[in-house]
N, C-alpha and C. Protein backbone atom coordinates (compact mmCIF):
# COMPACT_ATOMS: atom_id res chain seq x y z
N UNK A 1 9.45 -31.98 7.17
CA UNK A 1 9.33 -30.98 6.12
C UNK A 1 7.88 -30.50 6.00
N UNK A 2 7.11 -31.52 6.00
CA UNK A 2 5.53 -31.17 5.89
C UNK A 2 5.45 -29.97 7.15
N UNK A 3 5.70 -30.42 8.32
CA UNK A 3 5.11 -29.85 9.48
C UNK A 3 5.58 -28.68 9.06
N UNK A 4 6.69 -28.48 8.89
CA UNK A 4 7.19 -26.77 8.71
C UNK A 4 6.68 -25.91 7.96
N UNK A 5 5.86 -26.65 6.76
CA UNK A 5 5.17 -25.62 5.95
C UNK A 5 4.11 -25.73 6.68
N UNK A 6 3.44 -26.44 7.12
CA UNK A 6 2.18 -26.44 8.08
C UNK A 6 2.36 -25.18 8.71
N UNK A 7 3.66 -25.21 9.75
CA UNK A 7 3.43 -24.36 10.64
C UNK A 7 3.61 -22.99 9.80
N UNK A 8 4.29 -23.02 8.86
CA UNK A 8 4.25 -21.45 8.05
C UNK A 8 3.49 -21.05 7.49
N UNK A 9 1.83 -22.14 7.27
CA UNK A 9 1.19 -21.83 6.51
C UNK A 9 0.13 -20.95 7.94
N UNK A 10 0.25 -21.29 9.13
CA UNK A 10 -0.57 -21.33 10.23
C UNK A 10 0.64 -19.54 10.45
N UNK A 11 0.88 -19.71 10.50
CA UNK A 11 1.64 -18.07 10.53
C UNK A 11 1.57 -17.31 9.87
N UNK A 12 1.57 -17.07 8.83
CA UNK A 12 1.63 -16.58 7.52
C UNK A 12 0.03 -15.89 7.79
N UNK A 13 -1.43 -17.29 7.93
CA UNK A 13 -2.70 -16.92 8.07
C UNK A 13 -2.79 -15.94 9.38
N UNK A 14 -2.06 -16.07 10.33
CA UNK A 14 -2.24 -14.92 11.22
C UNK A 14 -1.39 -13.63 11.11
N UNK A 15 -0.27 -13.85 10.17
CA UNK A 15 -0.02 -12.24 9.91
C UNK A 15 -1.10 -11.86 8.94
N UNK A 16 -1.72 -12.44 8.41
CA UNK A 16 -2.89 -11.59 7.27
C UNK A 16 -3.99 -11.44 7.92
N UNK A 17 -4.59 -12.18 8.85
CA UNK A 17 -5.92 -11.77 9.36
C UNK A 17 -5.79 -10.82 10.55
N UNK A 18 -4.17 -10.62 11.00
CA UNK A 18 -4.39 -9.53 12.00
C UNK A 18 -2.96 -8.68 11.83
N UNK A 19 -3.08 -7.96 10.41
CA UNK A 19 -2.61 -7.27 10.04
C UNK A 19 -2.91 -5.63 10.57
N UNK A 20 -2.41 -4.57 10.62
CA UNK A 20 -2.31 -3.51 11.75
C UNK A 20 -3.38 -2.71 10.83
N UNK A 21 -4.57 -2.50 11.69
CA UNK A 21 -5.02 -0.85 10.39
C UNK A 21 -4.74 -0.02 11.01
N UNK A 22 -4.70 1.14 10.03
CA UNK A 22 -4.47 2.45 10.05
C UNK A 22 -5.50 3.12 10.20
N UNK A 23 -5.36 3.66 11.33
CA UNK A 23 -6.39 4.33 12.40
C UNK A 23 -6.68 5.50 11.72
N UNK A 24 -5.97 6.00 11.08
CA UNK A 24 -6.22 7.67 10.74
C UNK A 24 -4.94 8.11 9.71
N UNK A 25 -5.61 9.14 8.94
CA UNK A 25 -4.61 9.55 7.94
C UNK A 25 -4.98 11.43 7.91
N UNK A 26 -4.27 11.91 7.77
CA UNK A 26 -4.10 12.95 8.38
C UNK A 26 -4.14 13.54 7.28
N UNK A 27 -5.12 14.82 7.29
CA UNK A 27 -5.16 16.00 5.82
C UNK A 27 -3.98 16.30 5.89
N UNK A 28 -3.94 17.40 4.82
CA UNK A 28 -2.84 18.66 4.86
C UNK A 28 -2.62 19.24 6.21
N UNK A 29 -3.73 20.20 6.41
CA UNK A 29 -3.62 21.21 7.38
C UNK A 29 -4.92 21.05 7.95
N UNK A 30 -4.64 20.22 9.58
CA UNK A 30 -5.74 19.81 9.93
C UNK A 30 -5.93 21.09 11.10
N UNK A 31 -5.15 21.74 11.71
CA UNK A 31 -5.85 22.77 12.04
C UNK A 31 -6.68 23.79 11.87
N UNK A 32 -7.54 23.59 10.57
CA UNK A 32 -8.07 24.69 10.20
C UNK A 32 -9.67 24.04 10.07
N UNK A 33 -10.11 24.76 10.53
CA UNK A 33 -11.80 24.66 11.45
C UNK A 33 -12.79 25.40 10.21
N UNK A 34 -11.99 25.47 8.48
CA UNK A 34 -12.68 25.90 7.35
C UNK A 34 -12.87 23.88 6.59
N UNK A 35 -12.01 23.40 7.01
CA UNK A 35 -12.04 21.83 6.22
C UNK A 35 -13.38 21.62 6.81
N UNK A 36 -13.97 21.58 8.15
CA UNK A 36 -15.31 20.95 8.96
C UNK A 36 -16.01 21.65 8.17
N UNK A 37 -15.77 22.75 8.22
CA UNK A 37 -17.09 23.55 7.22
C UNK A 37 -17.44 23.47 5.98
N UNK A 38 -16.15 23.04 5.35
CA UNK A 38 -16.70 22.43 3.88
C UNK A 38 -16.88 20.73 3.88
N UNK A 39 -17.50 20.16 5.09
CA UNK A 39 -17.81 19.20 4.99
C UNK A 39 -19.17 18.78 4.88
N UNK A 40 -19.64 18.19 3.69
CA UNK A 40 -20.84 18.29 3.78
C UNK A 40 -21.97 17.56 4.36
N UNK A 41 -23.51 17.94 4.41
CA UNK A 41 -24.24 17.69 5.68
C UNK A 41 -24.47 16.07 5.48
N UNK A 42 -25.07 15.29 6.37
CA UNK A 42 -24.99 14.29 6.49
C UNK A 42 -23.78 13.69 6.21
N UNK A 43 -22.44 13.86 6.32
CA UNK A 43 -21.41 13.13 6.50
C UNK A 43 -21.14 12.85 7.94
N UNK A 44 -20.81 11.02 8.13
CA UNK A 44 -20.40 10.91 9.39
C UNK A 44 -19.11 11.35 10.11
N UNK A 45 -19.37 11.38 11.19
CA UNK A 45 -18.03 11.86 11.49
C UNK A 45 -17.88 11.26 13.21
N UNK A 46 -16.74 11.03 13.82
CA UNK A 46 -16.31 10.92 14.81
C UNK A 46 -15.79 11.60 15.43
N UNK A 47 -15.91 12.87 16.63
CA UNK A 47 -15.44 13.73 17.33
C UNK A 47 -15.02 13.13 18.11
N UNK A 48 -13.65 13.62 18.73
CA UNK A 48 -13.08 13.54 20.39
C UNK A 48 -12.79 14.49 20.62
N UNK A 49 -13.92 14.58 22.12
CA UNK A 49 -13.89 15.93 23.17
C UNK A 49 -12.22 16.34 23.89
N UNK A 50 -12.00 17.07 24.15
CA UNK A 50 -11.28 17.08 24.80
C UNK A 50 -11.13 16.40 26.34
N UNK A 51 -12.38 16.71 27.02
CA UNK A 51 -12.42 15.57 28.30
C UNK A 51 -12.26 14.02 27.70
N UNK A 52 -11.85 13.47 26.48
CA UNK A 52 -11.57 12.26 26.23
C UNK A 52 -13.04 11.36 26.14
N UNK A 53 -14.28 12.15 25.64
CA UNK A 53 -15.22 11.63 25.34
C UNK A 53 -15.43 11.31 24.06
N UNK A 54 -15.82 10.61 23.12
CA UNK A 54 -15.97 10.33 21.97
C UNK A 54 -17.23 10.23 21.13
N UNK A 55 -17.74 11.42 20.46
CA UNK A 55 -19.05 11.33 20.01
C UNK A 55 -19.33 10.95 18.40
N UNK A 56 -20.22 10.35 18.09
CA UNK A 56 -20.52 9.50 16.51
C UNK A 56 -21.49 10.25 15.63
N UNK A 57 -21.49 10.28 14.67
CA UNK A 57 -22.65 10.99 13.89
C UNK A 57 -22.54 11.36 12.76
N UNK A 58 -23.97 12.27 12.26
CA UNK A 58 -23.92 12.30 11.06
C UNK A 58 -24.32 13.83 10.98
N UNK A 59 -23.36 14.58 10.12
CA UNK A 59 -23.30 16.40 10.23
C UNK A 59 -24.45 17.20 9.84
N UNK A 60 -25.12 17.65 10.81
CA UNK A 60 -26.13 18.39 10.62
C UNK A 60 -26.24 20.22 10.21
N UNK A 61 -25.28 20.69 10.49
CA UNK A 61 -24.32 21.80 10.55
C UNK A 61 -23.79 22.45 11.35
N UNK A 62 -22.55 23.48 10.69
CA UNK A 62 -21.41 23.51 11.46
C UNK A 62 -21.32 25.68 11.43
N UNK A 63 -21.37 26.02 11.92
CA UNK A 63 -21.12 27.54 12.47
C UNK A 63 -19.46 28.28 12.55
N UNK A 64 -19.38 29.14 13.04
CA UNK A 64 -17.95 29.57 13.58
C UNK A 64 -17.76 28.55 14.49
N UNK A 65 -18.69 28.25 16.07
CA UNK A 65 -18.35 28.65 16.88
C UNK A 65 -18.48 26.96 17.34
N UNK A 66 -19.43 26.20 16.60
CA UNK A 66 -20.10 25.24 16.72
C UNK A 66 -20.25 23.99 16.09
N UNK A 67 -20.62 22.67 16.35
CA UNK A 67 -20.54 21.76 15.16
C UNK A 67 -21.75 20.84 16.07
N UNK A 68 -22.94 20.78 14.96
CA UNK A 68 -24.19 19.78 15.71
C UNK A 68 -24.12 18.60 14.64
N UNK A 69 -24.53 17.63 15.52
CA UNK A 69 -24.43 15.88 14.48
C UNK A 69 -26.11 15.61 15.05
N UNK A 70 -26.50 14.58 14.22
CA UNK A 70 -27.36 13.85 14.77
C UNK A 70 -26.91 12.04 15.11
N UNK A 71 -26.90 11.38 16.09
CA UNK A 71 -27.07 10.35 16.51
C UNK A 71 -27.19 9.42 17.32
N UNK A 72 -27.80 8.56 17.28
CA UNK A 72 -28.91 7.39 17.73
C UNK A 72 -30.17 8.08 18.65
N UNK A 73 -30.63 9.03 17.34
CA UNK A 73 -31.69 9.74 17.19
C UNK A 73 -31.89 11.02 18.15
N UNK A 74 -30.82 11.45 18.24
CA UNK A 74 -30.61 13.13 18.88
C UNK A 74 -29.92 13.81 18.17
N UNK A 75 -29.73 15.18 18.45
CA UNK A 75 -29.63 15.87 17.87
C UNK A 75 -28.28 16.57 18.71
N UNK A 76 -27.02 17.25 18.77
CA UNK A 76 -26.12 16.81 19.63
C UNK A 76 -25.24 18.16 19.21
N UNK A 77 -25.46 19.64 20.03
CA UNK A 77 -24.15 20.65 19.18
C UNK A 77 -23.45 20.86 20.10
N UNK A 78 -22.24 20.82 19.53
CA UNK A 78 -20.53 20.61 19.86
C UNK A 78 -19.99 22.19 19.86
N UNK A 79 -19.63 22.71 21.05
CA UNK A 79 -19.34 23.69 20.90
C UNK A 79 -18.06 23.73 20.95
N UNK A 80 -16.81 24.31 19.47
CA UNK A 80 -15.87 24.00 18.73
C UNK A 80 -14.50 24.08 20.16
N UNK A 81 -14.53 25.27 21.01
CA UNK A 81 -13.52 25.05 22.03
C UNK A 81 -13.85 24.03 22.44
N UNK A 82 -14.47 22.85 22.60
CA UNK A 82 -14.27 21.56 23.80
C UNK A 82 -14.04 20.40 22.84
N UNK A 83 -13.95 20.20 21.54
CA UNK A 83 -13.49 19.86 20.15
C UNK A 83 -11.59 19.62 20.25
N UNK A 84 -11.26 18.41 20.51
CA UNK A 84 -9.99 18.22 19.89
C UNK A 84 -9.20 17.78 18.80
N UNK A 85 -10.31 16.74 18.18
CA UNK A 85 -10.34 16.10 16.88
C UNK A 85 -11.21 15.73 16.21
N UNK A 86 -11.72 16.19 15.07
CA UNK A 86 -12.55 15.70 14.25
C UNK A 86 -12.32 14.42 12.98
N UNK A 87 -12.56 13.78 12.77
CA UNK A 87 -12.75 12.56 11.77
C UNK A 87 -13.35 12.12 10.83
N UNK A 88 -13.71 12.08 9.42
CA UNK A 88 -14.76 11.43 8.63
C UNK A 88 -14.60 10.66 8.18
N UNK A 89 -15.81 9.78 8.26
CA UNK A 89 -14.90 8.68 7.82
C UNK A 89 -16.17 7.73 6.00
N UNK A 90 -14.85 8.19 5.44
CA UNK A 90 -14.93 8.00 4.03
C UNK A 90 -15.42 6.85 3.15
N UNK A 91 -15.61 5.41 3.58
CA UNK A 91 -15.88 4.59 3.06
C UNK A 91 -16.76 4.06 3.88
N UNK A 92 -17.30 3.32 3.71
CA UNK A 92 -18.26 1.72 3.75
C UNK A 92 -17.42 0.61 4.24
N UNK A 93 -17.84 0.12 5.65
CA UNK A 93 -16.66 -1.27 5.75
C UNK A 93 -16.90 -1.89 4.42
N UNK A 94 -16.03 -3.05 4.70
CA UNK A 94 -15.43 -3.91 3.84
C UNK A 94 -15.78 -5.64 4.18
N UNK A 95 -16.87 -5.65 5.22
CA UNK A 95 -16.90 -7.41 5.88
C UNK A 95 -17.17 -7.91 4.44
N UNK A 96 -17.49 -8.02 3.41
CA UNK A 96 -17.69 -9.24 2.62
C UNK A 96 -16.40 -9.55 1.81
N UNK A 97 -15.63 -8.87 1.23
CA UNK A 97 -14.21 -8.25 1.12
C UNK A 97 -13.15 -9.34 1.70
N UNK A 98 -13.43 -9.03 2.65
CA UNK A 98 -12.50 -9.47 3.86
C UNK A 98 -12.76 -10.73 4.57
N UNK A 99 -13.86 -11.14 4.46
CA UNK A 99 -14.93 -12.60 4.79
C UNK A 99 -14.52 -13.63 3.80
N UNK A 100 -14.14 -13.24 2.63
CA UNK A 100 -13.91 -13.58 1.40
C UNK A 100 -12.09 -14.32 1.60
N UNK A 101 -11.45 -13.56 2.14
CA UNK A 101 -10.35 -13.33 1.79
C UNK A 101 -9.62 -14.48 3.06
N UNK A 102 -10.63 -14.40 4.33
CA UNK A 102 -10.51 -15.19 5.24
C UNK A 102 -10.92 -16.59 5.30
N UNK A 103 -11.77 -16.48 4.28
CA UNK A 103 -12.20 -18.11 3.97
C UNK A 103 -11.38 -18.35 3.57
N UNK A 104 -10.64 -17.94 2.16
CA UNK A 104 -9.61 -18.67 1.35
C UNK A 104 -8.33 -18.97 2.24
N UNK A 105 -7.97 -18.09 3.20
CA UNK A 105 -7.06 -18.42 4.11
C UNK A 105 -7.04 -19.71 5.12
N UNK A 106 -7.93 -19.44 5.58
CA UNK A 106 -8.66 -20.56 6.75
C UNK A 106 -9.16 -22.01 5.76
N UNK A 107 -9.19 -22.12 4.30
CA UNK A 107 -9.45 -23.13 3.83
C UNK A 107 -8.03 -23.56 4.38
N UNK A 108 -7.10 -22.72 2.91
CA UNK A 108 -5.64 -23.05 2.98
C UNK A 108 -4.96 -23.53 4.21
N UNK A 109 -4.69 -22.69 5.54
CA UNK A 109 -4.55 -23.59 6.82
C UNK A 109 -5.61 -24.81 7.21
N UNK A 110 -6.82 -24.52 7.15
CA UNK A 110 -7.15 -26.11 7.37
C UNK A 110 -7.04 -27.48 6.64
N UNK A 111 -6.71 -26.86 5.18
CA UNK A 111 -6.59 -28.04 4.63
C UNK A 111 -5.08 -28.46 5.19
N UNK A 112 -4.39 -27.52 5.37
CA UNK A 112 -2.68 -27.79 5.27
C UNK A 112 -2.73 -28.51 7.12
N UNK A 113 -3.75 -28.24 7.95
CA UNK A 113 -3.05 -28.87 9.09
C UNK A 113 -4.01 -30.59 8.72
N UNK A 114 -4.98 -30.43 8.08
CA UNK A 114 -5.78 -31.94 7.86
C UNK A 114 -4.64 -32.18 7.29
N UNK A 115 -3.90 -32.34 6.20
CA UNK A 115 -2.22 -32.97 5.22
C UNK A 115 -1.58 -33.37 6.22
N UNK A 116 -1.35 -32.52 7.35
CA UNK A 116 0.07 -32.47 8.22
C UNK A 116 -0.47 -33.67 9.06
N UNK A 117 -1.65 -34.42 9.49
CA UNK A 117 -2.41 -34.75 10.14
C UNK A 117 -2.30 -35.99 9.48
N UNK A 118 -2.67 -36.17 8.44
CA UNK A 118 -2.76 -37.26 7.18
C UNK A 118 -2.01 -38.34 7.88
N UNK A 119 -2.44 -39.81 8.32
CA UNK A 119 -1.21 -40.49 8.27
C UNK A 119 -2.17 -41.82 7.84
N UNK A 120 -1.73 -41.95 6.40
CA UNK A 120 -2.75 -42.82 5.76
C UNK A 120 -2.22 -44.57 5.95
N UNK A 121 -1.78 -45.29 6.30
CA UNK A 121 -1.24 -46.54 6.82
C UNK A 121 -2.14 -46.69 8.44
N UNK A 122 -1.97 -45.77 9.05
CA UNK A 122 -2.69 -45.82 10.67
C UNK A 122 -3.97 -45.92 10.24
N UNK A 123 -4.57 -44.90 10.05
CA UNK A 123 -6.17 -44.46 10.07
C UNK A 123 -6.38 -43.48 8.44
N UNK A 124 -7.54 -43.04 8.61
CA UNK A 124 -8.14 -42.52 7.35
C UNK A 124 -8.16 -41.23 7.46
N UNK A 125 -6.56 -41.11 6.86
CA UNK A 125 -6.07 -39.73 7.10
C UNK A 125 -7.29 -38.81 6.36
N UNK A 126 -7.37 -39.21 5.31
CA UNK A 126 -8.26 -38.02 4.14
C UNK A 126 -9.31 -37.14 5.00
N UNK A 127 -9.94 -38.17 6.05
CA UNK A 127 -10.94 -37.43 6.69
C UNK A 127 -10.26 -35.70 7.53
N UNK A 128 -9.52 -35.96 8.18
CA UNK A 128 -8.81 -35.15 8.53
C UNK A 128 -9.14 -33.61 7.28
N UNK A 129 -8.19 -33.90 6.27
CA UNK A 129 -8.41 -32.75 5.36
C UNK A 129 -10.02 -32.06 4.93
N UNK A 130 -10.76 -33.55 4.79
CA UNK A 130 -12.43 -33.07 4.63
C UNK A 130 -13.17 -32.33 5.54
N UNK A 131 -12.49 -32.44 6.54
CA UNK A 131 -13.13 -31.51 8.02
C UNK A 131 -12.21 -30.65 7.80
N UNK A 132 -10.90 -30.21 7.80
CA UNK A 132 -9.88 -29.48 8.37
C UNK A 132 -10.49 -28.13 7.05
N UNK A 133 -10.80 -28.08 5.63
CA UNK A 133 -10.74 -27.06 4.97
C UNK A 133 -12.16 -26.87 5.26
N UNK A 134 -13.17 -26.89 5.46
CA UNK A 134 -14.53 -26.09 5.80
C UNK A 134 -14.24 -25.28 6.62
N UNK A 135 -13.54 -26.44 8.38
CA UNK A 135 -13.60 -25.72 9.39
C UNK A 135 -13.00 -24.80 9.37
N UNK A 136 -11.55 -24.51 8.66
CA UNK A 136 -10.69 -23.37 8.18
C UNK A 136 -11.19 -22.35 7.71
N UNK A 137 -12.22 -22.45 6.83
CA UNK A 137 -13.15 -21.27 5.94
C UNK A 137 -13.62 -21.18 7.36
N UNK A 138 -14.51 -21.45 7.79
CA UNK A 138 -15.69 -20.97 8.45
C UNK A 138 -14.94 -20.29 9.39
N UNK A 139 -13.95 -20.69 10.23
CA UNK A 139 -13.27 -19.42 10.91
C UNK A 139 -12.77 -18.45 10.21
N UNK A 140 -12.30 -18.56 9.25
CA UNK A 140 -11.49 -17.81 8.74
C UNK A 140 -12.19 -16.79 8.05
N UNK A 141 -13.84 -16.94 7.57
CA UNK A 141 -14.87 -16.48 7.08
C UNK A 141 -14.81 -15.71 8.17
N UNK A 142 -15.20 -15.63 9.59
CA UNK A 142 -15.34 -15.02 10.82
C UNK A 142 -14.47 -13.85 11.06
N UNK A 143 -13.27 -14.51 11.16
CA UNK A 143 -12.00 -13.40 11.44
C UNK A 143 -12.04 -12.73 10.22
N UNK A 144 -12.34 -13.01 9.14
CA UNK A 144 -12.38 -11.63 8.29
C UNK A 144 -13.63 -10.66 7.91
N UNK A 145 -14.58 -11.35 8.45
CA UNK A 145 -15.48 -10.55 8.65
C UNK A 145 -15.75 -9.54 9.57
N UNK A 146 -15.47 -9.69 10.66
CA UNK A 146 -14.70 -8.89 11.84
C UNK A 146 -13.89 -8.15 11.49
N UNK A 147 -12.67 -7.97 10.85
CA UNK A 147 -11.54 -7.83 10.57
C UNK A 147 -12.39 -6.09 9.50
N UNK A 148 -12.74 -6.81 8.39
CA UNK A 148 -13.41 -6.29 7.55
C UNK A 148 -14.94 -5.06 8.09
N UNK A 149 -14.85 -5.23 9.11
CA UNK A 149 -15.97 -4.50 9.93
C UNK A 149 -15.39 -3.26 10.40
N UNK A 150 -14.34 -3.75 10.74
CA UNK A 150 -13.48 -2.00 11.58
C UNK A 150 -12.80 -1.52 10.44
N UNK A 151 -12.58 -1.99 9.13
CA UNK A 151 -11.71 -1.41 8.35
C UNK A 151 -12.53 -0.43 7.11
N UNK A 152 -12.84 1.08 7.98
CA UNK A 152 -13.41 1.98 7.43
C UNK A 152 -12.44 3.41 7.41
N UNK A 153 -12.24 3.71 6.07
CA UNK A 153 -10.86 5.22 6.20
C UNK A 153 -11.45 6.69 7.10
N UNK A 154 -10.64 6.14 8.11
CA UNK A 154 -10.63 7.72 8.84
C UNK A 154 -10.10 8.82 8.57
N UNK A 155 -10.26 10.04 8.24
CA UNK A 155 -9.82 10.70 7.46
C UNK A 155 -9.92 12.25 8.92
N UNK A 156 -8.32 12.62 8.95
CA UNK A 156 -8.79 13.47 10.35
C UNK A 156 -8.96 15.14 9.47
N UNK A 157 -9.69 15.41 9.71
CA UNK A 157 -9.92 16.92 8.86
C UNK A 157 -9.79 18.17 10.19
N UNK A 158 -9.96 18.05 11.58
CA UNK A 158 -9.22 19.12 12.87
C UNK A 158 -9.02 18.46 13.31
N UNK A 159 -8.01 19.54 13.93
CA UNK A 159 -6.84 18.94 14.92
C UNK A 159 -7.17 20.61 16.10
N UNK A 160 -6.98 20.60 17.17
CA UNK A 160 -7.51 21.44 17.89
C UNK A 160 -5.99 21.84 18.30
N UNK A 161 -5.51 23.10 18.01
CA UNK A 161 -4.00 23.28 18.66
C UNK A 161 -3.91 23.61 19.96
């Protein structure tokens, strides 16, 4: 009986730390090349070229015809036909958030496999649990910090028809 919640507790922690994000959420009407323009300057943004290149930055301004970013210290204009998708992306990761959320997880499985481990008549089970919930945080601190690193809202504002 123990082991089974063990093992559900050890499942359970990996559907939450590698839960699916959502890559992108899609305006209204992303074909329209007036949303980029009311986007304002210094917002980051993520372009994909149509040759399947992917450029990063932060909006310097945007024309009819054109869209220039600056980054990792250039200066970079996008001329709007070679433009397939544009992106901004709206928030601030989340690693402390999520670092947070992975400790408490990774306690919870480590303490629960140190229990499952426990066999106090043989040896000195307790030790087991005294190692098993740090080491649980401290990964689990990891994987959600990570986790919490890519999880920034992409927000697609063009779509190139």
């Amino acid at each position: 009986m123990r082991r089974n919640i063990t093992i559900l507790n050890i499942l359970l922690a990996f559907v939450l730390i590698y839960a699916p994000v959502a890559a992108a959420q899609q305006s209204a009407s992303s074909g329209e090349w007036s949303y980029v323009q009311a986007v304002p300057q210094g917002a980051e943004l993520i372009i994909k070229l149509k040759d399947g290149q992917t450029v990063r930055g932060k909006l310097t301004s945007v024309t009819d015809t054109a869209l220039s970013i600056t980054g990792k210290n250039k200066t970079e204009t996008l001329d709007r036909n070679n433009i397939s998708t544009v992106y901004q992306l709206r928030r601030k990761s989340e690693k402390t958030k999520y670092a947070l959320i992975g400790a408490g997880v990774g306690a919870a499985v480590g303490g629960g496999i140190g229990a499952a481990k426990n066999s106090p008549p043989i040896d000195d089970g307790e030790l087991y649990v005294m190692v098993g919930i740090p080491l649980g945080a401290g990964i689990g601190a990891l994987a959600g910090m990570l986790f919490g690193q890519a999880r920034r809202k992409r927000v697609l504002i063009y779509q190139a028809r």
